[in-house]
Structure formats: structure tokens, C-alpha cells
C-alpha atoms as a PDB file:
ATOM      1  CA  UNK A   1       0.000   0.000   0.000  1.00  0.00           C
ATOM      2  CA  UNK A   2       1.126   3.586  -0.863  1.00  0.00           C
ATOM      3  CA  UNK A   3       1.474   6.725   1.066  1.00  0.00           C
ATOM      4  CA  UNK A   4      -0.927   8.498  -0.241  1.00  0.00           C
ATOM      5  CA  UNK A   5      -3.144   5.626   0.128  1.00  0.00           C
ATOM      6  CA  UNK A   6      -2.344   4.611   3.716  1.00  0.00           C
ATOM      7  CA  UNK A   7      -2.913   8.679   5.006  1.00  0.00           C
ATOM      8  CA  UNK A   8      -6.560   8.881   2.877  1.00  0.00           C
ATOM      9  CA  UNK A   9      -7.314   5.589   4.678  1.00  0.00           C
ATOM     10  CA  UNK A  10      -5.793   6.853   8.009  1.00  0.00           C
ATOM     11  CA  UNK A  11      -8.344  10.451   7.542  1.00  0.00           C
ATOM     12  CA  UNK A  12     -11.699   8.597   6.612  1.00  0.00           C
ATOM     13  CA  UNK A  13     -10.871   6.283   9.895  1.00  0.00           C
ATOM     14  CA  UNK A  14     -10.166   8.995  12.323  1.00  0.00           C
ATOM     15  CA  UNK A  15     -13.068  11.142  10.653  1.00  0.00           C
ATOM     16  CA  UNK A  16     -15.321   8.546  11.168  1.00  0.00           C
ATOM     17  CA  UNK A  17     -14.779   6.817  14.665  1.00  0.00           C
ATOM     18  CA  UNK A  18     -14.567  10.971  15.838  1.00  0.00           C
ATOM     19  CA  UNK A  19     -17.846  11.351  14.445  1.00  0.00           C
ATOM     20  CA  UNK A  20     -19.226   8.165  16.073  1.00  0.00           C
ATOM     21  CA  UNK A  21     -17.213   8.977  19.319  1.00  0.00           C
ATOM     22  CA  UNK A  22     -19.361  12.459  19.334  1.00  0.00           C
ATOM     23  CA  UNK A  23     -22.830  11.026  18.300  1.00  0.00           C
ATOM     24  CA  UNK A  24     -22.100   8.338  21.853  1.00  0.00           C
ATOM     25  CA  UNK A  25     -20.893  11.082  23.566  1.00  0.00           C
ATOM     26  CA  UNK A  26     -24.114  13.247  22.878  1.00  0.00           C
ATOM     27  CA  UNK A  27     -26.041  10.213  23.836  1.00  0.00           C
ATOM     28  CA  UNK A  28     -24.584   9.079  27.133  1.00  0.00           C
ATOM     29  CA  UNK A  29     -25.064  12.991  28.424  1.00  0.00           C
ATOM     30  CA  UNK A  30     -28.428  13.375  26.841  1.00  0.00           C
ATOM     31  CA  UNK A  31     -29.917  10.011  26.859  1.00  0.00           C
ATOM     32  CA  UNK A  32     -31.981   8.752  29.154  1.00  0.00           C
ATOM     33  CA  UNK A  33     -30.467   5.944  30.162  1.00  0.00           C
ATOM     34  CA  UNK A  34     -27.681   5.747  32.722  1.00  0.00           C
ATOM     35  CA  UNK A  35     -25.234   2.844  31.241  1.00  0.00           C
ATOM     36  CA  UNK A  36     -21.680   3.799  31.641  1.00  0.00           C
ATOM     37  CA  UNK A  37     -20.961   1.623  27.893  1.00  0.00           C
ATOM     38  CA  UNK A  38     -21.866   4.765  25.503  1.00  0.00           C
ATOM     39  CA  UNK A  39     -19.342   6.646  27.329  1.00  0.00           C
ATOM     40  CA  UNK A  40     -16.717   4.447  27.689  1.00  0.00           C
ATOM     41  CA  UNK A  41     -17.017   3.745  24.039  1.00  0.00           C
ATOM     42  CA  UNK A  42     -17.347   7.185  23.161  1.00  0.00           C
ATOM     43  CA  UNK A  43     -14.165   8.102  24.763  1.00  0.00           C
ATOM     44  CA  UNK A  44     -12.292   5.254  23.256  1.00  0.00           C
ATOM     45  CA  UNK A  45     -13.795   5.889  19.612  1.00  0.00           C
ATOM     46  CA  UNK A  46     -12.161   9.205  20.025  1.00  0.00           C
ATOM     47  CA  UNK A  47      -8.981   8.375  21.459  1.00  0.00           C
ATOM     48  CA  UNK A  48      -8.610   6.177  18.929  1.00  0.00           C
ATOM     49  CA  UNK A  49      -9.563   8.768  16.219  1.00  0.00           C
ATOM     50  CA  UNK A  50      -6.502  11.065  18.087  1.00  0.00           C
ATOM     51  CA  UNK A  51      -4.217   8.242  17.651  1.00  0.00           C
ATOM     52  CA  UNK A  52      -5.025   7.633  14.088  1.00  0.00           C
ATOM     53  CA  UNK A  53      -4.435  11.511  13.583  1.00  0.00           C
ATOM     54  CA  UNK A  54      -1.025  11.499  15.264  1.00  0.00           C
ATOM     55  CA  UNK A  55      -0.025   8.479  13.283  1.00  0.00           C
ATOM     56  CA  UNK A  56      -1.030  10.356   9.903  1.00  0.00           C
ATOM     57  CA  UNK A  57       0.912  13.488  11.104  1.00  0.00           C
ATOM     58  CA  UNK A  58       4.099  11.622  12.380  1.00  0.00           C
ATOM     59  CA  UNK A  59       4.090  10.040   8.531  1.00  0.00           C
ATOM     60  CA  UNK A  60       3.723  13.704   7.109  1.00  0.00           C
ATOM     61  CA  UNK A  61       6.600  15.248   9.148  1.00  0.00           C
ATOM     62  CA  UNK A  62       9.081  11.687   8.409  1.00  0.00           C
ATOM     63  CA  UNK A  63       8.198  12.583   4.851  1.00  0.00           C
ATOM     64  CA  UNK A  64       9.255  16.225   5.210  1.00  0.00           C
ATOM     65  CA  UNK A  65      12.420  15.679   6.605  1.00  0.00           C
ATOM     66  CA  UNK A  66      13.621  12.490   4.380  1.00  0.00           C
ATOM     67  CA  UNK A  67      12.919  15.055   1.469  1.00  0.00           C
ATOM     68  CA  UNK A  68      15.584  18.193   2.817  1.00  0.00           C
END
């Protein structure tokens, strides 16, 4: 797999468990029932989504600096 490949891959992932990791969010402090498992997953959807971005970044920067 490519570069440019692996990072659009890496983007859709963390776009999409942030987005999910929001929507659980919103429902564990709105819903109306008191289960600690939306938030947990929430927080780990978005953690996750953080990771992926860092991952995607550190690739950009080791890119940067192999070109100078």
C-alpha cells in the first residue's frame, strides 16, 4: 500500500470513529439511560480517532524531513 493511500485511509478512519465517538458522547449525556458503555465507548472511539491523527501526522513530518 502507498502513502498516499495509507494517510486517505488513516483520515476517513479517524473522521469517522470521531464522528461516532461524538454522536455516543451526545447520547450518554443526553440520553436517558444511565449505562456507563456509551461513554466508555465514546471516549475510546475518540482516542482512537486522536491516535489515528497522530499516526497520519508523524508520517507527514518523516516525509518532510527524508525530502531536505
Amino acid at each position: 500500500m502507498d502513502k498516499k493511500t495509507s494517510n486517505t485511509l488513516l483520515t476517513i478512519a479517524s473522521l469517522a470513529l470521531a464522528f461516532g465517538g461524538l454522536i455516543l458522547l451526545l447520547i450518554s449525556i443526553f440520553g436517558d439511560s444511565k449505562d456507563n458503555w456509551t461513554l466508555n465507548f465514546a471516549l475510546m472511539a475518540i482516542i482512537l480517532a486522536n491516535l489515528f491523527n497522530l499516526i497520519r501526522l508523524q508520517r507527514k513530518r518523516k516525509e518532510k524531513h527524508m525530502e531536505n
